[in-house]
Protein backbone atom coordinates (compact mmCIF):
# COMPACT_ATOMS: atom_id res chain seq x y z
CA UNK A 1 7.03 -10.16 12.70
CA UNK A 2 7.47 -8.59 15.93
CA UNK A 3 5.69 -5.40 16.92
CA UNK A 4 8.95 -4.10 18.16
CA UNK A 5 11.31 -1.60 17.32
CA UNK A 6 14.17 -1.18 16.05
CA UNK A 7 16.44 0.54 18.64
CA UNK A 8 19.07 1.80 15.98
CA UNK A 9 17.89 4.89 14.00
CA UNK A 10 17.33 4.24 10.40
CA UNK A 11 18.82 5.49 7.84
CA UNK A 12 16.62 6.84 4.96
CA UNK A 13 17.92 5.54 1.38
CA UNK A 14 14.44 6.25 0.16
CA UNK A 15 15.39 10.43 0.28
CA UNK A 16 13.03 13.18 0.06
CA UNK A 17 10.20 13.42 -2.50
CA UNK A 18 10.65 14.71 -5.67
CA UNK A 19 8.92 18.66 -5.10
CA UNK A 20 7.62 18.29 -8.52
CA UNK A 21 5.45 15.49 -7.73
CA UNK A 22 1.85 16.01 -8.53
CA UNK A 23 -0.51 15.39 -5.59
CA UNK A 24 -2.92 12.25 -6.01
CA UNK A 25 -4.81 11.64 -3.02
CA UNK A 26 -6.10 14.01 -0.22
CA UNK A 27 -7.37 13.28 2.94
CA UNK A 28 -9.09 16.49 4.80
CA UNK A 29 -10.31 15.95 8.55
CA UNK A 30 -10.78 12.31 7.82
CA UNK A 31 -12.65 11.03 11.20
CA UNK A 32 -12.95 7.06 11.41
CA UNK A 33 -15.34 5.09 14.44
CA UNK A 34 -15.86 1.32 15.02
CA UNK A 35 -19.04 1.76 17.01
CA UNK A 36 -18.39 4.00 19.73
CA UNK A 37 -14.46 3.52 19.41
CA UNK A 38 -13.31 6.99 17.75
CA UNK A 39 -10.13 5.50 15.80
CA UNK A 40 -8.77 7.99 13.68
CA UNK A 41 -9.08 11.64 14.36
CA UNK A 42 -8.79 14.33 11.99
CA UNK A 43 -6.39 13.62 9.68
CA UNK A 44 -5.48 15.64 6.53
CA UNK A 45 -2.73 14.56 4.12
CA UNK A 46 -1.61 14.94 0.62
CA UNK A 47 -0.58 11.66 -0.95
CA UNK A 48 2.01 12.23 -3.65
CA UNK A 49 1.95 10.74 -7.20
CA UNK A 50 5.31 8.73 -8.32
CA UNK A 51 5.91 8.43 -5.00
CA UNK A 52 6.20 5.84 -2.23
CA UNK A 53 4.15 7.30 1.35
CA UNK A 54 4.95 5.11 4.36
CA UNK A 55 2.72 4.96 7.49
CA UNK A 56 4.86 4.04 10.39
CA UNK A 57 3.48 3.72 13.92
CA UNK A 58 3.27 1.29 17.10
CA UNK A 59 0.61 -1.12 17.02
CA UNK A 60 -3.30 0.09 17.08
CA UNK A 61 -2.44 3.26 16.38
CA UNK A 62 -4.70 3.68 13.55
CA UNK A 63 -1.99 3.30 10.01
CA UNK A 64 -3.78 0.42 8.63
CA UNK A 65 -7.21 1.88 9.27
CA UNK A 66 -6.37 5.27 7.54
CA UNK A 67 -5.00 3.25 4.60
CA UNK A 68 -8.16 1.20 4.25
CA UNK A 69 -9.87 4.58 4.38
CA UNK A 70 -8.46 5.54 0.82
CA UNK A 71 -10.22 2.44 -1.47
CA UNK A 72 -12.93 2.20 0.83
CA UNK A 73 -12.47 -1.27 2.13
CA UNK A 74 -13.76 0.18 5.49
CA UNK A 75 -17.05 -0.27 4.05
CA UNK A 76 -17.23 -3.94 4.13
CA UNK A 77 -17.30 -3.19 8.41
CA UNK A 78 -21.00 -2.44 9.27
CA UNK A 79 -19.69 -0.59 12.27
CA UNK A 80 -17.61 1.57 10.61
CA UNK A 81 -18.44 5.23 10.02
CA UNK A 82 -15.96 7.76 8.07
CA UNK A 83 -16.63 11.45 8.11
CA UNK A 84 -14.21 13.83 6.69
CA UNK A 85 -13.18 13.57 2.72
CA UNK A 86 -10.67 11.77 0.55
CA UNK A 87 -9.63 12.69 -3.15
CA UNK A 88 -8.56 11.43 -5.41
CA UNK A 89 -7.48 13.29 -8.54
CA UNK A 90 -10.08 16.12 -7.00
CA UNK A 91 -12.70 13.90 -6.68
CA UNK A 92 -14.62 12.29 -3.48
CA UNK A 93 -14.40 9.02 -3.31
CA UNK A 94 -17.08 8.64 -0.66
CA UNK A 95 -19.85 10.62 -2.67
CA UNK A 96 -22.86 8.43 -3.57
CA UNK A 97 -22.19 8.53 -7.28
CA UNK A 98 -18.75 6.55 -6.96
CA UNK A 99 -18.64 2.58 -7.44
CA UNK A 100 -16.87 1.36 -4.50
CA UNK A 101 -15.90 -1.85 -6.87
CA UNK A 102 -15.02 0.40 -9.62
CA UNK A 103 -12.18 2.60 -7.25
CA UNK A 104 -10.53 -0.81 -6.17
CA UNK A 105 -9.75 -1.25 -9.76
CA UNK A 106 -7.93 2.19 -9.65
CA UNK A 107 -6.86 1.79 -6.17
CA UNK A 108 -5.24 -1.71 -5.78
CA UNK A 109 -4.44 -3.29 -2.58
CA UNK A 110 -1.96 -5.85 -1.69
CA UNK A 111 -2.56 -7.39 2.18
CA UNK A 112 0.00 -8.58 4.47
CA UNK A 113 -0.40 -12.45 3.85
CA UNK A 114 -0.38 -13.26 0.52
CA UNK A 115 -3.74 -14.15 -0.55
CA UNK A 116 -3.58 -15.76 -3.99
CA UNK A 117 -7.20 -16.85 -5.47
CA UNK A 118 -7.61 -20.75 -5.58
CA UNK A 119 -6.92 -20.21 -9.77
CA UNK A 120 -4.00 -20.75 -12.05
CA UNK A 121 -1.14 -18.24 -12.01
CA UNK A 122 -3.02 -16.81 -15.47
CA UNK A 123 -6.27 -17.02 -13.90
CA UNK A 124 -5.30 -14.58 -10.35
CA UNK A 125 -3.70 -12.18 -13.08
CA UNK A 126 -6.65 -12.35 -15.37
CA UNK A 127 -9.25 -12.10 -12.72
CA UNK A 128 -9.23 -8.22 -12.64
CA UNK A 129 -9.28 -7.43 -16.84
CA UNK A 130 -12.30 -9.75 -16.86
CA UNK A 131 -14.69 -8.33 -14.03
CA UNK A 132 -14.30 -4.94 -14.97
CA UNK A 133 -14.31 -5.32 -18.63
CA UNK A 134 -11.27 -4.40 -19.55
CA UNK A 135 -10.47 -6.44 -22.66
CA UNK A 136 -12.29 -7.61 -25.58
CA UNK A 137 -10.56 -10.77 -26.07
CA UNK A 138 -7.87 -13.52 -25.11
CA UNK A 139 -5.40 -11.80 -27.01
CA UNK A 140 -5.28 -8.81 -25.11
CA UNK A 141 -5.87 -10.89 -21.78
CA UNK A 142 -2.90 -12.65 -22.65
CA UNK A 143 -0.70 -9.29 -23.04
CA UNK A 144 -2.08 -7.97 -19.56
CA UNK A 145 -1.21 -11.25 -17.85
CA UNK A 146 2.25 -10.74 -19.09
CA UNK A 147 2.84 -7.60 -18.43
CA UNK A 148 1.64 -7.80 -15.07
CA UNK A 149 4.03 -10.62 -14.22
CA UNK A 150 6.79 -8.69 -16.05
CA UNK A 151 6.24 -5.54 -13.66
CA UNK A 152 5.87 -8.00 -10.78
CA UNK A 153 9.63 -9.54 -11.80
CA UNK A 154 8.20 -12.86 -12.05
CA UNK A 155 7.00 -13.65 -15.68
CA UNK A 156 10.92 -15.33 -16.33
CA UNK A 157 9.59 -17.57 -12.68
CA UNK A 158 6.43 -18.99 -13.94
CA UNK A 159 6.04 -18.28 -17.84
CA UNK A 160 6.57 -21.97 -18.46
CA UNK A 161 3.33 -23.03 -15.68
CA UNK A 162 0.92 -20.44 -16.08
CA UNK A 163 -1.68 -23.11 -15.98
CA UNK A 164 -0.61 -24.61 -12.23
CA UNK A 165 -2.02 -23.10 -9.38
CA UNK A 166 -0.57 -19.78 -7.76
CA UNK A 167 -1.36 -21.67 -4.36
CA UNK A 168 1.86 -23.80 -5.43
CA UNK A 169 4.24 -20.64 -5.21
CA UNK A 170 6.49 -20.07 -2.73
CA UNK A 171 5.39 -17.63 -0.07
CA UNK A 172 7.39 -14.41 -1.73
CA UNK A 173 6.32 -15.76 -5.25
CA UNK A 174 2.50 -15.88 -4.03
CA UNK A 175 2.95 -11.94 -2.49
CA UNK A 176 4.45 -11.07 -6.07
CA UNK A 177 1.63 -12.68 -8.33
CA UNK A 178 -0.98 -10.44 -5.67
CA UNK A 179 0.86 -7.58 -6.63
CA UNK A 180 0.79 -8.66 -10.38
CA UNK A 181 -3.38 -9.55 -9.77
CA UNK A 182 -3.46 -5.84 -8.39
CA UNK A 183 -1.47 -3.86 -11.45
CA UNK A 184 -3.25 -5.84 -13.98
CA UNK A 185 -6.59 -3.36 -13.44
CA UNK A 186 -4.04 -0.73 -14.63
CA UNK A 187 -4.67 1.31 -11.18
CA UNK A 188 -3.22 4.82 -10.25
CA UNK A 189 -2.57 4.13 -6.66
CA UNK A 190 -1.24 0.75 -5.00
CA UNK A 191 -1.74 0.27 -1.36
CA UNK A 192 0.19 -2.11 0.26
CA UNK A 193 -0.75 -3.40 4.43
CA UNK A 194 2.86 -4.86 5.20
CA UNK A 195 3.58 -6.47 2.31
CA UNK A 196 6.22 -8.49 3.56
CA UNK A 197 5.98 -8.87 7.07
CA UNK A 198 5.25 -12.91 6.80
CA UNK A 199 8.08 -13.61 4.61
CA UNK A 200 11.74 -14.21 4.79
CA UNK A 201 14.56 -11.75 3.99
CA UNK A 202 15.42 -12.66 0.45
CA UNK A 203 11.99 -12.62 -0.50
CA UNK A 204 11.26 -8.82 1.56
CA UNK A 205 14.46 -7.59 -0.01
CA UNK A 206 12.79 -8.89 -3.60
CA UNK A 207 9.23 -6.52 -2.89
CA UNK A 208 11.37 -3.50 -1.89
CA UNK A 209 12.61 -3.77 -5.42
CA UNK A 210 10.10 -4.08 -6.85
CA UNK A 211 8.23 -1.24 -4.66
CA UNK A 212 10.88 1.29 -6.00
CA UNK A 213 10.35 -0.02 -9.56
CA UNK A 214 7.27 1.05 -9.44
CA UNK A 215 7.26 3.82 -7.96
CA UNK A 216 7.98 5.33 -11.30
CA UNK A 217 4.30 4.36 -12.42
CA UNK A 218 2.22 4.30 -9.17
CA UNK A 219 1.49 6.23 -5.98
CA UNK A 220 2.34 3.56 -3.84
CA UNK A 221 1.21 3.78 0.13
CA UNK A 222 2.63 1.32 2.28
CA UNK A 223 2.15 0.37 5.96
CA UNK A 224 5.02 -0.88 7.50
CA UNK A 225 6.27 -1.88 11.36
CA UNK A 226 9.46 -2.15 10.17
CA UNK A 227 10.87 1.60 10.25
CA UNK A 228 14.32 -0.22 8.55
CA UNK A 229 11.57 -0.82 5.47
CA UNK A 230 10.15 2.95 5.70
CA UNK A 231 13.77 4.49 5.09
CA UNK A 232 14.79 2.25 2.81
CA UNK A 233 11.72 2.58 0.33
CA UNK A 234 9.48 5.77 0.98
CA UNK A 235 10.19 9.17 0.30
CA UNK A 236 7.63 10.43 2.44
CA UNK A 237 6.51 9.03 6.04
CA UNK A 238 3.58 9.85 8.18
CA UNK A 239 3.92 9.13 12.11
CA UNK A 240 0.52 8.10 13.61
CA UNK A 241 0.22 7.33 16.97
CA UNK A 242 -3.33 6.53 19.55
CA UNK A 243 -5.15 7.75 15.56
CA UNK A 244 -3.43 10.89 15.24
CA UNK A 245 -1.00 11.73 12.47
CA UNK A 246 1.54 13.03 14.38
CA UNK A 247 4.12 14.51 11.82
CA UNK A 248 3.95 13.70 7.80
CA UNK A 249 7.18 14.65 6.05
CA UNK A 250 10.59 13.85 3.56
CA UNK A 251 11.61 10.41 4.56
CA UNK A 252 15.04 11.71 5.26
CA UNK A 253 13.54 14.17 7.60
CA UNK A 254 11.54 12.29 9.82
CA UNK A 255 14.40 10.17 10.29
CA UNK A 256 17.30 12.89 10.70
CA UNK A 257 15.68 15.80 12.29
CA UNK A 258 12.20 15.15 13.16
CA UNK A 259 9.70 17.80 14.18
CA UNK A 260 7.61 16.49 17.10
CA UNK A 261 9.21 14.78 20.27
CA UNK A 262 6.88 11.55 19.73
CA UNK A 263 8.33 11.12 16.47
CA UNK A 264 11.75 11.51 18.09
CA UNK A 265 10.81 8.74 20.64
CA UNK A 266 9.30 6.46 18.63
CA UNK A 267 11.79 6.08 16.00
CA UNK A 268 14.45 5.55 18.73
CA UNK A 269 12.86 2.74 20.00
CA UNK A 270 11.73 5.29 23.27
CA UNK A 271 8.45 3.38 22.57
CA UNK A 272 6.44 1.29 20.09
């Protein structure tokens, strides 16, 4: 997809948050560098639970960094250096005592090409429940897999071939079963880096369903280019621009009557 923007305004579907939405992630004066490259700077943010959070920006300008910030996978960069702290449910995820490996299973990520392990369909969904020990036999392996696929709207799909590989899918089908692989650890928080930005329109229109289906069970954090995507699933958006968050609020807000001029610009295709 294109890096640019849409020159018609959105409008938000998504709505405002629900105010009665707990808060499941915090980010306070969170500072990332690449070497000597300072790439995000300073940003605080409260990350809602139940609720779909959509990083919109231009290109480079530091979304898809910050969202790698909140399961860690900044760490697998050896010139990457993070000051600042996250929470989640009160708790640092960057002090010593926390398993990187062991907050992936409670922060999922989906990427933006779907990535499906070189496995049967059963095997991507299974791969999760196994590593981290989360069932004592193939019984309870088999009702994961399931239910996975069933919250991924694809168990009626591929029920019959769970035993062919998920390489064989179809591009939308492959981007569900990752999304299935990343529920099946039973996580809190699913992170999602364009989820559908390499697939067609039927098959984007089939994840923003199932993004607000879920909704109801995750906090779900999504980086999008498309700002038609943002108002259409989130409830709440966060503007970064050159690594700044520029403005965090209501969905509907940011794309009716937002705050800072930059938003303004950027969201009527001024630039991007």
């Amino acid at each position: 997809m294109s890096d640019q923007v849409e020159t018609t305004t959105p409008v938000a579907s998504g709505g405002g948050a629900d105010p009665n939405a707990a808060v499941k992630m915090v980010g306070k004066g969170v500072n990332v560098y690449y070497g000597d490259a300072h790439a995000i700077k300073d940003v605080s943010i409260d990350i809602l639970d139940k609720t779909v959070t959509a990083f919109i920006g231009p290109s480079g300008c530091g979304k898809s960094t910050f969202l790698r910030c909140l399961n860690r996978m900044n760490d697998t960069i050896d010139v990457a250096r993070i000051t600042g702290t996250i929470e989640l449910d009160g708790q640092n995820i960057y002090d010593k005592n926390i398993d990187p490996v062991q907050l992936r299973a409670r922060v999922g990520m989906v990427f933006q090409k779907p990535n499906p392990f070189p496995k049967s369909i059963y095997d991507n969904v299974a791969y999760g429940p196994r590593i981290h020990g989360l069932v004592a036999n193939k019984a309870d392996l088999d009702v994961i897999v399931e239910s996975s696929l069933r919250r991924a709207a694809m168990w009626d799909e591929v029920k019959d071939r769970l035993d062919q590989p998920g390489t064989g899918l179809s591009g939308g089908q492959q981007q569900r079963l990752c999304i299935a692989r990343a529920i099946a650890t039973a996580p809190e928080v699913l992170l999602m880096d364009e989820p559908a930005s390499a697939l067609d329109p039927i098959a984007t229109a089939k994840i923003e369903e199932l993004i607000d289906e879920l909704r109801e069970n995750y906090s779900i954090v999504i980086v999008t280019h498309s700002m038609q995507q943002a108002a259409r699933v989130s409830q709440k958006t966060a503007f970064f621009h050159l690594g700044i968050l520029v403005e965090y609020d209501d969905t509907s807000k940011i794309f009716t009557n937002p705050t800072d001029q930059r938003t303004q610009d950027y969201i009527t295709g001024r630039f991007g």
